[in-house]
Protein backbone atom coordinates (compact mmCIF):
# COMPACT_ATOMS: atom_id res chain seq x y z
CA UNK A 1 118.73 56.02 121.16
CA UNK A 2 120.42 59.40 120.65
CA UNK A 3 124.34 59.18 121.33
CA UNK A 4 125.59 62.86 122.59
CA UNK A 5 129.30 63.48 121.69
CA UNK A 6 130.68 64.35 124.89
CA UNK A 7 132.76 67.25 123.79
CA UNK A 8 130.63 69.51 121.49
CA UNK A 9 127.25 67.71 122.63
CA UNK A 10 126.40 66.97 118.93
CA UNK A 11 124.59 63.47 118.29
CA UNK A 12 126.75 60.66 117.00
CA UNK A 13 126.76 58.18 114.87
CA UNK A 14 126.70 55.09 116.72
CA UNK A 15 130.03 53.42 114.95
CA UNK A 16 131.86 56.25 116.26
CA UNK A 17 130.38 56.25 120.29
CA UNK A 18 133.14 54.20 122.15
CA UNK A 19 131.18 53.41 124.91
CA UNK A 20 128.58 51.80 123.21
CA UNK A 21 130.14 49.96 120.45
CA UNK A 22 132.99 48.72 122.78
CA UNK A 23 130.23 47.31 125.20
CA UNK A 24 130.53 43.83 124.20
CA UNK A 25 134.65 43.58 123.92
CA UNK A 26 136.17 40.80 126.45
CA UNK A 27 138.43 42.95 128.53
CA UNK A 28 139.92 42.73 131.80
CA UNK A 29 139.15 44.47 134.83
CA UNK A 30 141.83 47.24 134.39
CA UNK A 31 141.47 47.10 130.33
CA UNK A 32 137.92 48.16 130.62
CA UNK A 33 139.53 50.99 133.36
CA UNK A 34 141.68 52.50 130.33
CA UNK A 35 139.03 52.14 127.72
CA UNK A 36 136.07 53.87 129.79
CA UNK A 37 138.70 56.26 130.44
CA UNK A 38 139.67 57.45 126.89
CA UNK A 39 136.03 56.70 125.74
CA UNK A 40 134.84 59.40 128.38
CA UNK A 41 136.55 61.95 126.75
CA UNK A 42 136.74 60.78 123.68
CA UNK A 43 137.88 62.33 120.98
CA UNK A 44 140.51 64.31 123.02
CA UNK A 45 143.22 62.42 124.41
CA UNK A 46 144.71 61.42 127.86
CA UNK A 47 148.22 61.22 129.64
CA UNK A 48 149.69 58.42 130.66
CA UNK A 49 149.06 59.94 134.46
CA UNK A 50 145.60 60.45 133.61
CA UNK A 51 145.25 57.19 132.92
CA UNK A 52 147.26 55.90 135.70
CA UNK A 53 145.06 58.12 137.74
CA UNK A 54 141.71 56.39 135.93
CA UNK A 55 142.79 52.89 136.81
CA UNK A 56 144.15 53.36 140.57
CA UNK A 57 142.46 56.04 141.85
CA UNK A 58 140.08 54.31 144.02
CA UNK A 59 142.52 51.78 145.12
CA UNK A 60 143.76 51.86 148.53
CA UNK A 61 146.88 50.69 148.22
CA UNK A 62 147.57 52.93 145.54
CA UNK A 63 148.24 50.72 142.61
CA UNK A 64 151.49 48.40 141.71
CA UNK A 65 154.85 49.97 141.88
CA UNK A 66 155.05 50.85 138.38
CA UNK A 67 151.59 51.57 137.16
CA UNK A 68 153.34 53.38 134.24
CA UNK A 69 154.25 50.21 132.92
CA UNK A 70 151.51 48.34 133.72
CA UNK A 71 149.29 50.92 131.60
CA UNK A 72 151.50 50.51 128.59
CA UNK A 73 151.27 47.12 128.72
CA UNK A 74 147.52 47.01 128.82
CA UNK A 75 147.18 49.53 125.88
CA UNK A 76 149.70 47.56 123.78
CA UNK A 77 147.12 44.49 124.42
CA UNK A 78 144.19 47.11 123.99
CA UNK A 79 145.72 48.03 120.25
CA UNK A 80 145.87 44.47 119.24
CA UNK A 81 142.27 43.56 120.33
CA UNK A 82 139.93 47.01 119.33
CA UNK A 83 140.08 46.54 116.01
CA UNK A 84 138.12 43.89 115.95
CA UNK A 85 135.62 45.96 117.24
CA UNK A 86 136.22 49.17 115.31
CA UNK A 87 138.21 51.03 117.46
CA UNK A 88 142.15 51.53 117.93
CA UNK A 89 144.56 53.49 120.11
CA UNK A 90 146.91 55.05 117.52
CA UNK A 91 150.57 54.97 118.56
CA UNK A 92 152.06 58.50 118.61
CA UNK A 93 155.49 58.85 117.75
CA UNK A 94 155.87 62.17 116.46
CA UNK A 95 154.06 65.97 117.01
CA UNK A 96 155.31 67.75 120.07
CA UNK A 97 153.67 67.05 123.19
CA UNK A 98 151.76 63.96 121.97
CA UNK A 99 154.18 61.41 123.03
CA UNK A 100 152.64 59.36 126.40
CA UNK A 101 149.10 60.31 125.17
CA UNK A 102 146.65 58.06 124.78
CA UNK A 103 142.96 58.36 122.69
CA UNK A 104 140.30 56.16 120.72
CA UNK A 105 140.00 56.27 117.27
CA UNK A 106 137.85 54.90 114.95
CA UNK A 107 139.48 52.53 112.57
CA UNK A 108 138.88 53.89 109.37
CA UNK A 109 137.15 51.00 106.62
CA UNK A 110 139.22 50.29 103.73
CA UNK A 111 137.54 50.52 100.12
């Protein structure tokens, strides 16, 4: 099966297709929210509203009273987890404007 990156459209190697090779993680509810999110528009990256707006969107209530910190949370359980299946969400703590942002990345094999 052909895997179409979503941003260029280009075929991808199936290591590097999120959706796919994330399939078979054990993740929450709300986990799986954040990493169909990011994998969506993977490689590019999201805000943390853009993924509060992922996860609570469709809830009626409107989510907790700080879904900010709920999301951090989650992706702080999400980093310690995707590696095992070849996949991380780097922490950014420098470049302007990339602080709050959140993206896959493959994790890159050591030699």
């Amino acid at each position: 099966m052909a895997i179409s990156c979503p941003t260029c459209g280009h075929e991808m190697v199936a290591a590097h297709a999120p959706l796919e090779s994330l399939a078979g993680a054990p993740l929450s509810k709300r986990e799986r929210q954040i990493v169909d999110a990011l994998a969506r528009v993977y490689p590019r990256a999201l805000d943390l509203g853009q993924v509060v707006d992922a996860m609570y969107s469709d809830d009626p209530n409107g989510g907790p009273d700080n879904p900010e910190g709920v999301v951090r949370t989650l992706v702080s359980r999400l980093r310690a987890l995707l590696p095992n299946y070849g996949w991380n969400i780097p922490i950014n703590r420098t470049g302007h404007g990339n602080f709050g942002r959140y993206r896959l990345k493959p994790v890159e094999v050591k030699r």
